[in-house]
N, C-alpha and C. Protein backbone atom coordinates (compact mmCIF):
# COMPACT_ATOMS: atom_id res chain seq x y z
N UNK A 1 12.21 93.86 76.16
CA UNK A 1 11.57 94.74 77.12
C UNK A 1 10.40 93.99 77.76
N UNK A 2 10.59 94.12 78.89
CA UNK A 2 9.31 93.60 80.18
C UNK A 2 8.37 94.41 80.11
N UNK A 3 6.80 93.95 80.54
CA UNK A 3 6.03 94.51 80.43
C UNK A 3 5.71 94.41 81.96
N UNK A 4 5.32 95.46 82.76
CA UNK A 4 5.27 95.84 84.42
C UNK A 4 4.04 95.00 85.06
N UNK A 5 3.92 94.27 86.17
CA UNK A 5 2.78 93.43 86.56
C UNK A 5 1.52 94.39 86.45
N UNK A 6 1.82 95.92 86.76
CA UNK A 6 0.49 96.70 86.79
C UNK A 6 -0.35 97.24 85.51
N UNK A 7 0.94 97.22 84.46
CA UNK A 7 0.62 97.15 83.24
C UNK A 7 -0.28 95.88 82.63
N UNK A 8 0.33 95.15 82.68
CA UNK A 8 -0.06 93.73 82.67
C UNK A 8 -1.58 93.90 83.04
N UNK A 9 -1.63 94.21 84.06
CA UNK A 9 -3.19 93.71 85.02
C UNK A 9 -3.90 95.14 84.34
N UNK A 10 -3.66 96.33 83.63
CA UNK A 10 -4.26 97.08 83.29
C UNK A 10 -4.91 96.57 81.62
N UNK A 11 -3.94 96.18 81.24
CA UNK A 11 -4.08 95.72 80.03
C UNK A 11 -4.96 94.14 79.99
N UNK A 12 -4.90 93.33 80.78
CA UNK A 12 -5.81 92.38 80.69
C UNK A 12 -7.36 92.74 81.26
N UNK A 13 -7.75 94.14 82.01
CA UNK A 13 -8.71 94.67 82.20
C UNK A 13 -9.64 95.07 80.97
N UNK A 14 -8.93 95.77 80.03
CA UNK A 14 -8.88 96.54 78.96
C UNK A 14 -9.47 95.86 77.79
N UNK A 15 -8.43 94.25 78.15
CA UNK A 15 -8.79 93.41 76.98
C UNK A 15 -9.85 92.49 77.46
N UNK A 16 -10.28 92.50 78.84
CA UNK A 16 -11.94 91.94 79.01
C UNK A 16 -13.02 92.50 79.01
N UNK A 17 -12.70 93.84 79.09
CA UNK A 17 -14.27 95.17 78.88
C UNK A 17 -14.52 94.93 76.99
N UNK A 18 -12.96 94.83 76.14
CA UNK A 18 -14.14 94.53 74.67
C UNK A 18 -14.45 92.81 74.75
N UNK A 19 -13.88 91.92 75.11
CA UNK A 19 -14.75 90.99 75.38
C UNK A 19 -16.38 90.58 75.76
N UNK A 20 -16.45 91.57 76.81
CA UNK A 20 -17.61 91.69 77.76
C UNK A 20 -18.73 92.48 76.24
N UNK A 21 -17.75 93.18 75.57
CA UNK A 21 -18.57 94.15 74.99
C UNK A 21 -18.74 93.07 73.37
N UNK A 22 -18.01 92.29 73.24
CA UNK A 22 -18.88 91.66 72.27
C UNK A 22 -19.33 90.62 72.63
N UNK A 23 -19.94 90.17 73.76
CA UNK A 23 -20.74 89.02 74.06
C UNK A 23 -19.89 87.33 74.58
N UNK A 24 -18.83 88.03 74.78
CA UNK A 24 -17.99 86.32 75.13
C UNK A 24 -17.62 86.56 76.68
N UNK A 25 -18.39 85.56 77.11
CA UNK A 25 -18.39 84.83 78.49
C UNK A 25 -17.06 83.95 78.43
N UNK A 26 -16.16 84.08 79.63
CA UNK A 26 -15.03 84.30 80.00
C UNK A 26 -15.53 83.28 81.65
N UNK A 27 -14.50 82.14 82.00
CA UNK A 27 -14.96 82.10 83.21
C UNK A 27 -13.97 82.62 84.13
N UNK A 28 -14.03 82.93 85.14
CA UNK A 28 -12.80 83.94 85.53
C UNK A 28 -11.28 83.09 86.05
N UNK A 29 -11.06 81.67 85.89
CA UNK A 29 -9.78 81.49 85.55
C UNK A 29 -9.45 82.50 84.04
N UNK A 30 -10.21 81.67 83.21
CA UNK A 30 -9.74 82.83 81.98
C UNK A 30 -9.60 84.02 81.80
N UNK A 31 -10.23 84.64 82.77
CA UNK A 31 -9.86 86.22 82.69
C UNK A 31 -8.63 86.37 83.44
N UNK A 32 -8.27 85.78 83.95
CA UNK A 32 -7.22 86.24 85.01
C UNK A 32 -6.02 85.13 84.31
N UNK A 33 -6.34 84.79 83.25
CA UNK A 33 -5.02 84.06 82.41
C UNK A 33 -4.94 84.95 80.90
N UNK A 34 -5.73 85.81 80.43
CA UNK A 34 -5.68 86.70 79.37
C UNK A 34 -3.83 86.87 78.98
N UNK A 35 -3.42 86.59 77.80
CA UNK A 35 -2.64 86.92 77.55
C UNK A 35 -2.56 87.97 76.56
N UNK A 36 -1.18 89.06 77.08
CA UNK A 36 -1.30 90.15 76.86
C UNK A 36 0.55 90.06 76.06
N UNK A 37 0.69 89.96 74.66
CA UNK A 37 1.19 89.50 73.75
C UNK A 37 2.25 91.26 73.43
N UNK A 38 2.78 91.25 74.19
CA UNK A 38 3.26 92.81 74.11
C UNK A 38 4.50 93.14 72.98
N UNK A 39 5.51 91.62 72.63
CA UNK A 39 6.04 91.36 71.87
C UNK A 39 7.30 92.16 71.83
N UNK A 40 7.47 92.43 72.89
CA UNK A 40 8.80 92.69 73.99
C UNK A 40 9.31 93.92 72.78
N UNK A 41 7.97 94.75 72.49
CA UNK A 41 8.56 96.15 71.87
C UNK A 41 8.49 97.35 73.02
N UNK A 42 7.32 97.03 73.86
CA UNK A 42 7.22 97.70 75.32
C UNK A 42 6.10 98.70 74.47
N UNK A 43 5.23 98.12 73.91
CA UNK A 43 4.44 99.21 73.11
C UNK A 43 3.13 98.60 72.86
N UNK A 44 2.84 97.89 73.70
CA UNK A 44 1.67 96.99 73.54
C UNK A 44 0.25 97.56 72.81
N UNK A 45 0.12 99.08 73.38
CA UNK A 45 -1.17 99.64 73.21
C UNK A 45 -1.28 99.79 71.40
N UNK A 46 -0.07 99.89 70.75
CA UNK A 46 0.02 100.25 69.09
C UNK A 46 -0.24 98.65 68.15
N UNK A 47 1.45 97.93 69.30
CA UNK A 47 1.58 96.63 68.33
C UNK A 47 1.84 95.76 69.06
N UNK A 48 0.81 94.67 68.98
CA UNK A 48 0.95 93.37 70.11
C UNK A 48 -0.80 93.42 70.02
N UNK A 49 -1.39 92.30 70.78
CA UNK A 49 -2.54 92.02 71.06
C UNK A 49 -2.82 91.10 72.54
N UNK A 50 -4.11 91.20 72.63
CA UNK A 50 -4.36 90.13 73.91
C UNK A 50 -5.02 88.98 73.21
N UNK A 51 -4.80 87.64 74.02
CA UNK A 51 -5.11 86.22 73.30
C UNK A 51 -5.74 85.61 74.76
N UNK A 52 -7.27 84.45 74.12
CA UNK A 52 -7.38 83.82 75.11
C UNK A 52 -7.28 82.84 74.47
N UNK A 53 -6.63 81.67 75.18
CA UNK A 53 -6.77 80.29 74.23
C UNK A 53 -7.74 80.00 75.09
N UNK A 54 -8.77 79.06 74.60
CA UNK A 54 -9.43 77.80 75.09
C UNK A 54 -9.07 76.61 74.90
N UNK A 55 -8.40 76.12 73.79
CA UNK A 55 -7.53 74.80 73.58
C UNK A 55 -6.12 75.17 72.43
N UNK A 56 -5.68 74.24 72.91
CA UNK A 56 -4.47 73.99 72.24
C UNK A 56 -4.11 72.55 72.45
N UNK A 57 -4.73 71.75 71.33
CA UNK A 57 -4.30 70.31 71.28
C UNK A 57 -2.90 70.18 70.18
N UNK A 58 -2.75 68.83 69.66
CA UNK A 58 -1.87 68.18 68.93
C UNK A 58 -2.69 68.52 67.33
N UNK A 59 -3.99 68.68 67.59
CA UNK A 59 -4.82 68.58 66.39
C UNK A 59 -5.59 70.09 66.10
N UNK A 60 -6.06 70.62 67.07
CA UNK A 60 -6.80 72.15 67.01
C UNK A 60 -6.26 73.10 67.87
N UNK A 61 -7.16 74.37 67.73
CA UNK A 61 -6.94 75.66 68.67
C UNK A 61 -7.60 76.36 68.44
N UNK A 62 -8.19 76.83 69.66
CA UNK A 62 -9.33 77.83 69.20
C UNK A 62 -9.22 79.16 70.39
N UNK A 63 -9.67 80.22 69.87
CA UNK A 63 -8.50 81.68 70.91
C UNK A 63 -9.89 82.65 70.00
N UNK A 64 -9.48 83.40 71.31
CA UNK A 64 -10.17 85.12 71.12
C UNK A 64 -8.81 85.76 71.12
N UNK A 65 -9.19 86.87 69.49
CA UNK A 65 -8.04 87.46 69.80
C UNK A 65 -8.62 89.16 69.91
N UNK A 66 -8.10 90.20 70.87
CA UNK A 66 -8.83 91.10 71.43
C UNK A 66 -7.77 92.30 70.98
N UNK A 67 -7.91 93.46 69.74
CA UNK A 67 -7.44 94.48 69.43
C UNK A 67 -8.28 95.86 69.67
N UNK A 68 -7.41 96.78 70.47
CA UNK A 68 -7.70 97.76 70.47
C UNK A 68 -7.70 98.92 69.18
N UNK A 69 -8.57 99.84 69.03
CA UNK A 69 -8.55 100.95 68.20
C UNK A 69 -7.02 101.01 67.46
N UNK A 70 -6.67 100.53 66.22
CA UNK A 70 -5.51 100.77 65.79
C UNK A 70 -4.56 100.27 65.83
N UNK A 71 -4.58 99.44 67.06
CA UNK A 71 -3.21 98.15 67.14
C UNK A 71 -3.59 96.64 66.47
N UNK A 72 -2.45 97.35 65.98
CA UNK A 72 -2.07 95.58 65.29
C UNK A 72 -0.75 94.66 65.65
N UNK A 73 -1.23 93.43 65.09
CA UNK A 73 -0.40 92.64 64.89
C UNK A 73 0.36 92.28 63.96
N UNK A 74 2.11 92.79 64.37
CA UNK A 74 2.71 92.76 63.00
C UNK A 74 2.78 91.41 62.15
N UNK A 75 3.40 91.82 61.30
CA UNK A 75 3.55 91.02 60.05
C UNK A 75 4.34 89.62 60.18
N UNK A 76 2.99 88.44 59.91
CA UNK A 76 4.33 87.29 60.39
C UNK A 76 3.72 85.75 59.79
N UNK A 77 4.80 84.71 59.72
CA UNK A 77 3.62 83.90 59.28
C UNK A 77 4.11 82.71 59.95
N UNK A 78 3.70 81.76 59.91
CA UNK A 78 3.11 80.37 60.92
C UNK A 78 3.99 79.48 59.97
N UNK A 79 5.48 78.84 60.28
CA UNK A 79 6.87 78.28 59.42
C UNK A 79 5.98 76.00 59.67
N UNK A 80 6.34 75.60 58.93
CA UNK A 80 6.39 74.35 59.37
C UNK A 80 6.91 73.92 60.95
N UNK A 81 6.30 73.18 61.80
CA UNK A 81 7.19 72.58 63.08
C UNK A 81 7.43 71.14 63.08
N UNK A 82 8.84 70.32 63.33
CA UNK A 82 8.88 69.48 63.61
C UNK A 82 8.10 67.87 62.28
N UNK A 83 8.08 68.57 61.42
CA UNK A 83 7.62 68.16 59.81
C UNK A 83 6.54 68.37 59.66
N UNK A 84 5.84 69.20 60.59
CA UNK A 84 4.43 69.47 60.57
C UNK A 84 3.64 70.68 59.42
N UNK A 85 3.22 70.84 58.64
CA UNK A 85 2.58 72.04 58.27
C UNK A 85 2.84 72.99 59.20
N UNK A 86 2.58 74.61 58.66
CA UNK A 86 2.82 75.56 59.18
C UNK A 86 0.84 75.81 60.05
N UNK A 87 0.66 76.53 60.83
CA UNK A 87 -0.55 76.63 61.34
C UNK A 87 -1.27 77.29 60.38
N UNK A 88 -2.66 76.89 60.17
CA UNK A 88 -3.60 76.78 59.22
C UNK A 88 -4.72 77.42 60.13
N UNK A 89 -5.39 79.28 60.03
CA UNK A 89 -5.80 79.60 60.76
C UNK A 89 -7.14 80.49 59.95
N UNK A 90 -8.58 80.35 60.92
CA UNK A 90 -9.55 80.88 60.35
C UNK A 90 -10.13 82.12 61.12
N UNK A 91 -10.05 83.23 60.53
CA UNK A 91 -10.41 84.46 61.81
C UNK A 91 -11.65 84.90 61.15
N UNK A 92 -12.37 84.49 62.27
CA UNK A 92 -14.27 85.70 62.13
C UNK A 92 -14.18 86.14 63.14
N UNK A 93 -14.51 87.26 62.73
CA UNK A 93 -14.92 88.68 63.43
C UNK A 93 -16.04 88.46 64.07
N UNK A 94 -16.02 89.02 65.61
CA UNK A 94 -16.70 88.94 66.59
C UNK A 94 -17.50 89.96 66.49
N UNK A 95 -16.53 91.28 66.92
CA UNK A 95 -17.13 92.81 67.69
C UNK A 95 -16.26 93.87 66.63
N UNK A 96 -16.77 94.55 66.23
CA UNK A 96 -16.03 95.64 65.77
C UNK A 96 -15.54 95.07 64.45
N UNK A 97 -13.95 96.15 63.87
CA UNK A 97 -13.83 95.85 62.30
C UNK A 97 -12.10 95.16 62.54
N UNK A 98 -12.06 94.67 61.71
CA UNK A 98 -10.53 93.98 61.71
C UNK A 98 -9.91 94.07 60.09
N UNK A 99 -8.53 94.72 59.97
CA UNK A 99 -8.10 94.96 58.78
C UNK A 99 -7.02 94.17 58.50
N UNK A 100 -7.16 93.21 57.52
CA UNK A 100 -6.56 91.74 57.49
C UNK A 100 -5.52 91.95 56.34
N UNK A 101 -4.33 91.87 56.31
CA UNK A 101 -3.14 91.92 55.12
C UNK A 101 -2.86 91.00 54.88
N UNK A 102 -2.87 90.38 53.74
CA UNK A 102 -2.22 88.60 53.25
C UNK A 102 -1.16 88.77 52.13
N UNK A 103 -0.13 88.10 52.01
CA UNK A 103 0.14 87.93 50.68
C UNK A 103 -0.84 88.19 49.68
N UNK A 104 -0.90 88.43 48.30
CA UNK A 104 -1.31 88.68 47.10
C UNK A 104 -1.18 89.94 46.74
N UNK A 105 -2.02 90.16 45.51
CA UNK A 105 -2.76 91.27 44.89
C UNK A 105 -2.84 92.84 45.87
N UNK A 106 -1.55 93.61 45.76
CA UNK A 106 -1.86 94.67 46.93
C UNK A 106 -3.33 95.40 46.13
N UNK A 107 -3.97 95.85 47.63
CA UNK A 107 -4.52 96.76 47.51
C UNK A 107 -4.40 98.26 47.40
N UNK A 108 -4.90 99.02 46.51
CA UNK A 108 -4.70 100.29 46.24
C UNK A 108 -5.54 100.97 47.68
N UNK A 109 -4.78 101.68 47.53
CA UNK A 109 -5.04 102.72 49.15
C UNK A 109 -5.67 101.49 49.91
N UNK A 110 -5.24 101.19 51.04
CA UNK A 110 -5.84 100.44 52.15
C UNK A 110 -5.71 101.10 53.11
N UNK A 111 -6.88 100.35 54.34
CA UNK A 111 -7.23 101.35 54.91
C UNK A 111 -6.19 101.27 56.21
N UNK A 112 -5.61 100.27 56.78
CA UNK A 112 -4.93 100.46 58.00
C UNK A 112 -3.72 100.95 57.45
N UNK A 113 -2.98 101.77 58.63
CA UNK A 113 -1.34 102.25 58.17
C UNK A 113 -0.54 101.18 59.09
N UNK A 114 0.23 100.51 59.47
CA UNK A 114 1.75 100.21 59.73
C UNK A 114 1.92 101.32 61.03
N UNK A 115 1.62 100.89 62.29
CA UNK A 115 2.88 101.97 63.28
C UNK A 115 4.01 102.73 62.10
N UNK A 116 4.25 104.21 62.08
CA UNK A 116 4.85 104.58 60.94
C UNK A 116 6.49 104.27 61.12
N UNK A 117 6.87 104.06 62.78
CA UNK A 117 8.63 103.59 63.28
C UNK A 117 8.80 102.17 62.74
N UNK A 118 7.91 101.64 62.02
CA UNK A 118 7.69 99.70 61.87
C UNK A 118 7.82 99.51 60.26
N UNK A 119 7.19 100.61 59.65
CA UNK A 119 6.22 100.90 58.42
C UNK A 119 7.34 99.87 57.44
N UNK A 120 8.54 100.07 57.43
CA UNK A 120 9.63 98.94 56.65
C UNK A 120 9.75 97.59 56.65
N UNK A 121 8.85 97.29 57.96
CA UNK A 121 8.81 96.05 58.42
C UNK A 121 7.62 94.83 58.01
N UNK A 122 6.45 95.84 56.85
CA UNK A 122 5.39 95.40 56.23
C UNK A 122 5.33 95.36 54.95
N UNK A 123 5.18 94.16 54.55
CA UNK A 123 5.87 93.73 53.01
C UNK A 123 4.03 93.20 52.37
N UNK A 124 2.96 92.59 52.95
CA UNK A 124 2.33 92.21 52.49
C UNK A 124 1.00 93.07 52.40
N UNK A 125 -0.17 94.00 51.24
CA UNK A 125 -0.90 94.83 51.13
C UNK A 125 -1.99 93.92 50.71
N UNK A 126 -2.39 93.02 50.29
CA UNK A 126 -3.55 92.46 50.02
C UNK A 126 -5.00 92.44 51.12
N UNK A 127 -5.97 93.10 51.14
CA UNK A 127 -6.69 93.59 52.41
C UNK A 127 -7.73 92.81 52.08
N UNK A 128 -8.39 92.38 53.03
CA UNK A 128 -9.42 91.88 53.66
C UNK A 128 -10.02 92.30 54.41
N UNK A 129 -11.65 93.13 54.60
CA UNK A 129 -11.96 93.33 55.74
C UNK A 129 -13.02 92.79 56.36
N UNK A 130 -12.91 92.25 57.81
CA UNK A 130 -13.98 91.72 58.49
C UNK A 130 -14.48 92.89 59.04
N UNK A 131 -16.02 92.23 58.97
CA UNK A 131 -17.09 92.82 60.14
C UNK A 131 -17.63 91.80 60.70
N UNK A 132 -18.22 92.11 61.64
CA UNK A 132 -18.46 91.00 62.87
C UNK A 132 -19.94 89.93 61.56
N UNK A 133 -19.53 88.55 62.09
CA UNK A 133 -19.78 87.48 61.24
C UNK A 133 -19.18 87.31 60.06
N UNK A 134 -18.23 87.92 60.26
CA UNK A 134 -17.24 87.73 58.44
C UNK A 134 -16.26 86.72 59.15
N UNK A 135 -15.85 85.99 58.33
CA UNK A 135 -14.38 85.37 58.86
C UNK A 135 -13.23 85.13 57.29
N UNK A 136 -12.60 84.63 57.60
CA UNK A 136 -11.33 84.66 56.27
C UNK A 136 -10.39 83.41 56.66
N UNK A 137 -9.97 82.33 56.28
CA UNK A 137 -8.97 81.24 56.61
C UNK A 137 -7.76 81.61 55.68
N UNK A 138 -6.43 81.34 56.73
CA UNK A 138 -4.94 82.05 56.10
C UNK A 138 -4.56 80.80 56.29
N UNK A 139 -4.04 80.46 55.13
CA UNK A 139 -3.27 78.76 55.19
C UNK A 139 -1.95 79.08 55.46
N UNK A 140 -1.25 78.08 55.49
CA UNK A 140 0.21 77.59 56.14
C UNK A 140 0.99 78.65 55.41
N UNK A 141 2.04 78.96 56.06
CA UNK A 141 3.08 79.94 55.33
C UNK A 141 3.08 80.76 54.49
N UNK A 142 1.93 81.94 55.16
CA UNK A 142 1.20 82.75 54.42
C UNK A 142 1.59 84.06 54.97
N UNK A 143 2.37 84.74 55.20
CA UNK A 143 3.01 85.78 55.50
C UNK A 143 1.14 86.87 55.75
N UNK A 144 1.07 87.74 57.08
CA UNK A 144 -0.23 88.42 57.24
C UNK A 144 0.39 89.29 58.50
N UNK A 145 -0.72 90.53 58.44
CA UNK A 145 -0.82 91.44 59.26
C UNK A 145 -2.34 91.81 59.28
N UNK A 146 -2.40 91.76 60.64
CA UNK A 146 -3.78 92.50 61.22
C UNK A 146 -4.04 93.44 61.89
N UNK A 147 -5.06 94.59 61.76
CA UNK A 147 -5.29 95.81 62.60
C UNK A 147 -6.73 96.25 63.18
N UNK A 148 -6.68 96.56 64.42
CA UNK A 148 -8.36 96.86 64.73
C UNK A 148 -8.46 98.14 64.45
N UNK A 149 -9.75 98.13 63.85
CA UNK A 149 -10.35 99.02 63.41
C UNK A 149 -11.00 100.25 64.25
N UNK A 150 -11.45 101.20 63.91
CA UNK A 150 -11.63 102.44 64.50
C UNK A 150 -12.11 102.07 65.67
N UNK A 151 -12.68 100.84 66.06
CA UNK A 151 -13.55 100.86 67.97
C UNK A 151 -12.79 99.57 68.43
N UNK A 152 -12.05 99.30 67.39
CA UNK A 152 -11.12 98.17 67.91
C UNK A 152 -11.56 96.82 67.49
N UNK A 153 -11.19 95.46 68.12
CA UNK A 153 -12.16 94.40 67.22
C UNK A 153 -11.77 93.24 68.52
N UNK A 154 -13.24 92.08 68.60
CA UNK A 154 -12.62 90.60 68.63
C UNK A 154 -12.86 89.98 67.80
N UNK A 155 -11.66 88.96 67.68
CA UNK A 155 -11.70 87.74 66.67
C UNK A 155 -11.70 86.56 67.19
N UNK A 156 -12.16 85.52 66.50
CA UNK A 156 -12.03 83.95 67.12
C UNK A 156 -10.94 83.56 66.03
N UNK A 157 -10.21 83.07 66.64
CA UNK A 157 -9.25 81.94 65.63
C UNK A 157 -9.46 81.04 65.62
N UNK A 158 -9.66 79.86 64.82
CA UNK A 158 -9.67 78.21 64.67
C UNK A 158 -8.79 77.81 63.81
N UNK A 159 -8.22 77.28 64.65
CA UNK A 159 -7.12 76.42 63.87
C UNK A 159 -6.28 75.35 64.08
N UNK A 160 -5.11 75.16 63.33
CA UNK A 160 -4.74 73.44 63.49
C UNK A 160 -3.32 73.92 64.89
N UNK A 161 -2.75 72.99 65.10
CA UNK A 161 -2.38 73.05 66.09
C UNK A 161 -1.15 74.74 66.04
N UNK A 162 -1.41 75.75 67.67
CA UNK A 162 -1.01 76.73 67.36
C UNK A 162 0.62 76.40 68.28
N UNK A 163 1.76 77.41 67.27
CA UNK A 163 2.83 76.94 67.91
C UNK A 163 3.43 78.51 67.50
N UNK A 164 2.62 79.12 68.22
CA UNK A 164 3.30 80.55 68.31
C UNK A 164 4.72 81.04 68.38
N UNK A 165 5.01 80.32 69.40
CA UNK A 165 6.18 80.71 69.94
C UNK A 165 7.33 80.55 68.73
N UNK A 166 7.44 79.73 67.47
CA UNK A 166 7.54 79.64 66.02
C UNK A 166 7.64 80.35 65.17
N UNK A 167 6.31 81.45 65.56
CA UNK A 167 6.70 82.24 64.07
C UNK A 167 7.91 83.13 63.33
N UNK A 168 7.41 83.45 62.54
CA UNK A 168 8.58 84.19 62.09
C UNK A 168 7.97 85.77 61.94
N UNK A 169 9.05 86.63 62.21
CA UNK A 169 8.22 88.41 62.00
C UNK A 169 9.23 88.63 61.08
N UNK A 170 8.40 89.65 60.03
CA UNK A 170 9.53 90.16 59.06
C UNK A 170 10.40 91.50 60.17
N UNK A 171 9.85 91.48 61.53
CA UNK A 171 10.64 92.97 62.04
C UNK A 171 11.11 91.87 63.22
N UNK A 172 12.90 91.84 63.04
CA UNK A 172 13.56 91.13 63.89
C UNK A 172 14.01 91.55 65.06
N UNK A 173 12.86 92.47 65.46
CA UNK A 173 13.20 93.08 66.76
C UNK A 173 12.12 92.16 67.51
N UNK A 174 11.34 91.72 67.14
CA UNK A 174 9.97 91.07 67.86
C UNK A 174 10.44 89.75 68.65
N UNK A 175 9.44 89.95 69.80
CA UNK A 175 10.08 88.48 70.48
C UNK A 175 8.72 87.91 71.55
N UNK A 176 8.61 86.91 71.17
CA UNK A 176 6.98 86.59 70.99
C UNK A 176 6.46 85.89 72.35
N UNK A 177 7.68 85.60 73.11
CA UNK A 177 6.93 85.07 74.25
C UNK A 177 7.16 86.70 75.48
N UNK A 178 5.93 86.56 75.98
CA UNK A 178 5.81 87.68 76.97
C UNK A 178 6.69 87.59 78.27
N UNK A 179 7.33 89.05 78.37
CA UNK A 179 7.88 88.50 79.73
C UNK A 179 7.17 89.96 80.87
N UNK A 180 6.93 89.34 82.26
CA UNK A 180 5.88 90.22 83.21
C UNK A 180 7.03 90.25 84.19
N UNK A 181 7.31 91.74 84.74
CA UNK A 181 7.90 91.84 85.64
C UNK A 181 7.33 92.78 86.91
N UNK A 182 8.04 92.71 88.01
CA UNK A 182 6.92 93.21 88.79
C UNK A 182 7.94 94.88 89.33
């Protein structure tokens, strides 16, 4: 499923007002390159996120990642490429709260739910939660899910080289490169 050019341009609006609102200066190529990660469920506002990269070398990557009130990003993890390690990624919290799922130790009652049509599709309960200046590093082939919290959240990612288009989702309906139609 396509996501509509007006959609698109509503949603990269959306995802520069919490930008604006936690303090990250954007120069306006970058605003007007915001990617809006809809993950071809056509449901962007629940599950999917917006991403800005600033680099993407052979060696690093570093990205704002911008969640609204409750949407997350499903469950997925970063496979080896090309004999490379799987991506090796560090998220601190910018603005707002972010509810982080990893492999391990589930947590008893946690606080984000799973979209409840998806809810089969989330295998990992171990919680983490950021608040803005917290961060958490998820190493290589680490199966995770993330959710913004009640006002929503930004995150910075740092990490080794990102090869998104790669991952793997435990829900095989997901399909990770965006497509914009008009």
């Amino acid at each position: 499923m396509a996501v509509s050019r007006e959609d698109h341009a509503r949603y990269q609006a959306l995802a520069k007002s919490f930008l604006d609102r936690a303090g990250i200066v954007l120069t306006p190529s970058e605003a007007t390159h915001i990617e809006i990660a809809d993950l071809g469920l056509g449901e962007w506002e629940t599950t999917g996120l917006a991403l800005v990269t600033y680099i993407n070398t052979e060696r690093c990557c570093a990205k704002e990642l911008v969640l609204l009130p409750g949407q997350t990003c499903p469950e997925h993890l970063h496979p080896p490429v090309n004999g490379q390690p799987g991506k090796e990624e560090t998220f601190r919290c910018r603005w707002g709260t972010v509810y982080l799922y990893v492999s391990g130790e589930p947590t008893p009652n946690p606080v984000a739910k799973p979209p409840a049509h998806r809810a089969d599709t989330y295998t990992v309960w171990h919680e983490i939660i950021l608040n803005p200046g917290e961060q958490y590093t998820i190493y290589p082939e680490t199966w995770h899910w993330f959710q913004g919290g009640p006002e929503g959240a930004v995150v910075s990612e740092f990490s080794t080289r990102s090869t998104d288009e790669n991952d793997l989702f435990t829900d095989k309906r997901i399909v990770r490169a965006p497509q914009v139609v008009d």
